[in-house]
C-alpha atoms as a PDB file:
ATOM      1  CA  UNK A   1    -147.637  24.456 184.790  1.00  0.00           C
ATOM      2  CA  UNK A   2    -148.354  20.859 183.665  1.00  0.00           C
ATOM      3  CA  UNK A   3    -145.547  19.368 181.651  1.00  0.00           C
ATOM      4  CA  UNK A   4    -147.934  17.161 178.837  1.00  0.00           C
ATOM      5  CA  UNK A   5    -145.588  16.165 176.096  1.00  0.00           C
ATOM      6  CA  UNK A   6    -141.639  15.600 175.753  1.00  0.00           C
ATOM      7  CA  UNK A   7    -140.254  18.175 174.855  1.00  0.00           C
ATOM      8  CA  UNK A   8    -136.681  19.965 173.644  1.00  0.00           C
ATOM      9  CA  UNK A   9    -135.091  23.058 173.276  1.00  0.00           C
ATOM     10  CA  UNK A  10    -131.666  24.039 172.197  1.00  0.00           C
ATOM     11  CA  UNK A  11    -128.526  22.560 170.439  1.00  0.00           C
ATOM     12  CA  UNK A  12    -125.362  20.666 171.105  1.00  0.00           C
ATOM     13  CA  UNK A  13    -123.467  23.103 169.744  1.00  0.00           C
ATOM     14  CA  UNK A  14    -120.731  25.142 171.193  1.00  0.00           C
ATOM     15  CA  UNK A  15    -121.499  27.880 173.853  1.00  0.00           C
ATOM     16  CA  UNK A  16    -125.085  26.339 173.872  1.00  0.00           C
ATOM     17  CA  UNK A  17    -127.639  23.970 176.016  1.00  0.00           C
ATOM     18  CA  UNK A  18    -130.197  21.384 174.981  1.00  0.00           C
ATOM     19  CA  UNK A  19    -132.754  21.009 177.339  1.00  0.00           C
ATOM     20  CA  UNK A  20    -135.694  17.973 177.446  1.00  0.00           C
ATOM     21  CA  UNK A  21    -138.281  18.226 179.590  1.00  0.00           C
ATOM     22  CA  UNK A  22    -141.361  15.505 180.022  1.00  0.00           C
ATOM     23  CA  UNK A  23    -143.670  15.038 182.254  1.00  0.00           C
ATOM     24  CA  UNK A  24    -142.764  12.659 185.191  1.00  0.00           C
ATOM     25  CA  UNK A  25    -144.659  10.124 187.378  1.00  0.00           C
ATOM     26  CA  UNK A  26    -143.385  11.169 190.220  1.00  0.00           C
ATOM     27  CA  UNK A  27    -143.995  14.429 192.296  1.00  0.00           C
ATOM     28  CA  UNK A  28    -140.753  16.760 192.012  1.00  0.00           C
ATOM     29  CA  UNK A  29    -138.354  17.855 189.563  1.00  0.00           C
ATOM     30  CA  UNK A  30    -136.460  14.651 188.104  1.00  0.00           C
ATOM     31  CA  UNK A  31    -133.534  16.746 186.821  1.00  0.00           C
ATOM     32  CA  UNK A  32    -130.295  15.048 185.057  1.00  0.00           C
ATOM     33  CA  UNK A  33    -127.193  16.903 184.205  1.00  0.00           C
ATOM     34  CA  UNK A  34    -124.369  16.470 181.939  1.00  0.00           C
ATOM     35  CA  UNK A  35    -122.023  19.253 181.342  1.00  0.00           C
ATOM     36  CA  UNK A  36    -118.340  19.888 179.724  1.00  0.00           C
ATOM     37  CA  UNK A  37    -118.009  22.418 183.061  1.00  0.00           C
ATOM     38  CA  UNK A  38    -119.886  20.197 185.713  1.00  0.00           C
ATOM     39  CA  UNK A  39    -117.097  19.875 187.978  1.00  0.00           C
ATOM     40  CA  UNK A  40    -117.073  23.858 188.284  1.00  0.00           C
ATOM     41  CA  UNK A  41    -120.455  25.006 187.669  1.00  0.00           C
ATOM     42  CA  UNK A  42    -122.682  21.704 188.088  1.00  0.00           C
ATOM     43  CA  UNK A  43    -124.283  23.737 191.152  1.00  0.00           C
ATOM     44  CA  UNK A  44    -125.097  27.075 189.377  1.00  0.00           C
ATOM     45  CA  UNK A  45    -126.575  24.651 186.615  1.00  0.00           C
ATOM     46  CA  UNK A  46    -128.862  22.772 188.663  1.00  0.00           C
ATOM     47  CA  UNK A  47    -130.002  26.636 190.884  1.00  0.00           C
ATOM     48  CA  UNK A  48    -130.534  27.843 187.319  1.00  0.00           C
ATOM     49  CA  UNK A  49    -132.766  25.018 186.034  1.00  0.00           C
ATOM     50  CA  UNK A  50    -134.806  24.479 189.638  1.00  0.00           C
ATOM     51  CA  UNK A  51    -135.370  28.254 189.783  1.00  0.00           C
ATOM     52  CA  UNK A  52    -136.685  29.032 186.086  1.00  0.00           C
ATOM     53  CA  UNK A  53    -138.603  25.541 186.598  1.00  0.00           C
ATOM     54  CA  UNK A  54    -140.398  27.304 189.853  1.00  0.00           C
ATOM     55  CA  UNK A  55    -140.956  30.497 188.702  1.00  0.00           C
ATOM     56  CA  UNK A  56    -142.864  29.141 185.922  1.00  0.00           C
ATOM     57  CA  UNK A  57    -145.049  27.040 187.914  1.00  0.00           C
ATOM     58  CA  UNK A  58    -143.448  23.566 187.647  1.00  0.00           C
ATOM     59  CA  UNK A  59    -143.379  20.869 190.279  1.00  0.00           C
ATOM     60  CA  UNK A  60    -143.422  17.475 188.310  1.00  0.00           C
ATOM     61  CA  UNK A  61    -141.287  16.828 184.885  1.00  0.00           C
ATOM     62  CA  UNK A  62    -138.347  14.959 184.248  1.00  0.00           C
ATOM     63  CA  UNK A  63    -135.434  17.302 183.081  1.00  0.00           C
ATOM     64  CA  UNK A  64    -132.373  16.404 181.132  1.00  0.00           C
ATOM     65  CA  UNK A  65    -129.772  18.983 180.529  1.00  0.00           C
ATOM     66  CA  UNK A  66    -126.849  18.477 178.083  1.00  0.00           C
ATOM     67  CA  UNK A  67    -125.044  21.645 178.167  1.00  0.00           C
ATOM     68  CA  UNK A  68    -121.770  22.568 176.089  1.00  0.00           C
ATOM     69  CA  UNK A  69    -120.868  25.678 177.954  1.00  0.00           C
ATOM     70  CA  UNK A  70    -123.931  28.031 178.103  1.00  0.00           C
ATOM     71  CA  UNK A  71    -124.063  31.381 179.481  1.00  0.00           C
ATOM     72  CA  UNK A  72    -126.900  31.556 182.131  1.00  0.00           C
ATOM     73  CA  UNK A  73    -128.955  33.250 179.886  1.00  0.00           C
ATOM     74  CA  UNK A  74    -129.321  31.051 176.998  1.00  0.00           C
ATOM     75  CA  UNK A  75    -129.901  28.404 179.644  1.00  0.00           C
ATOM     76  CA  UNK A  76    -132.806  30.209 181.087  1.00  0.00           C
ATOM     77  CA  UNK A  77    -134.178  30.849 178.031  1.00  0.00           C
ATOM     78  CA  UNK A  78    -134.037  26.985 176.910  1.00  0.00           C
ATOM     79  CA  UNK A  79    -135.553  26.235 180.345  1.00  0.00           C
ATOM     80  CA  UNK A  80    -138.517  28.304 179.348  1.00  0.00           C
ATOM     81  CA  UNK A  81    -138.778  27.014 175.862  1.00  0.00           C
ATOM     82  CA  UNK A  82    -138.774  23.554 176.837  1.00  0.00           C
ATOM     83  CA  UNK A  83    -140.857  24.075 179.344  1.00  0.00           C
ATOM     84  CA  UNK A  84    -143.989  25.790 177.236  1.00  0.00           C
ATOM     85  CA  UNK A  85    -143.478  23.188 174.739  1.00  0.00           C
ATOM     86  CA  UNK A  86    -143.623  20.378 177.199  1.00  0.00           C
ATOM     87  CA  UNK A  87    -146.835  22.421 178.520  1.00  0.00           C
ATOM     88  CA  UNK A  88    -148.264  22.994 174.879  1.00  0.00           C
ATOM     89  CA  UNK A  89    -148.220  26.821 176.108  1.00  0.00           C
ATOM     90  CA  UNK A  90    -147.163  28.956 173.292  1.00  0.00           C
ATOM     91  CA  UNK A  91    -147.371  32.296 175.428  1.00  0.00           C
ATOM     92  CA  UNK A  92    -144.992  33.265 178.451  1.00  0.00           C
ATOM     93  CA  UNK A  93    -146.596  35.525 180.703  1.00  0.00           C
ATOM     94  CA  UNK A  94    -143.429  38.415 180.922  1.00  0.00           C
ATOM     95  CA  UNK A  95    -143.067  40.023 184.152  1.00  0.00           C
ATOM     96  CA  UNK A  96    -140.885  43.147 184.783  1.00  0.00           C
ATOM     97  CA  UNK A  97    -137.628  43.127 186.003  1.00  0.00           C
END
């Protein structure tokens, strides 16, 4: 998945994550992190992000993360909205669990 625009999901509200994604000039995953619970979960936040990024077919974007204590879920989720936004997608293609 091509990442063609900047784009954002999410708030900066409690218990929640905004996410930015662009594309990047660079080959890889440019990702930036900055989190009220980095010193404990800073780790599990970056596996998160790189793992939703992969499974949806990214290799090149520049990622920013700004998360105010997230549960993994909504994280995902804001991964994948940024992501088809950034992509000008407006369809995921759902898989079963």
């Amino acid at each position: 998945m091509e990442m063609k625009i900047d784009a954002l999901a999410g708030t900066l509200e409690s218990s929640d994550v905004m996410v930015r994604i662009g594309p990047a000039s660079e080959s890889g995953i440019q990702l930036e992190i900055d989190s009220i619970v980095k010193q404990q979960f800073g780790a599990a936040i970056e596996q998160v992000v790189r793992e939703t990024l992969a499974q949806l077919g990214v290799t090149r974007a520049n990622v920013v993360v700004d998360d105010k204590g997230a549960l993994e879920c909504v994280l995902k989720a804001r991964v994948q909205a940024a992501a088809l936004r950034a992509a000008q997608q407006s369809q995921l293609q759902w898989s079963p669990l």
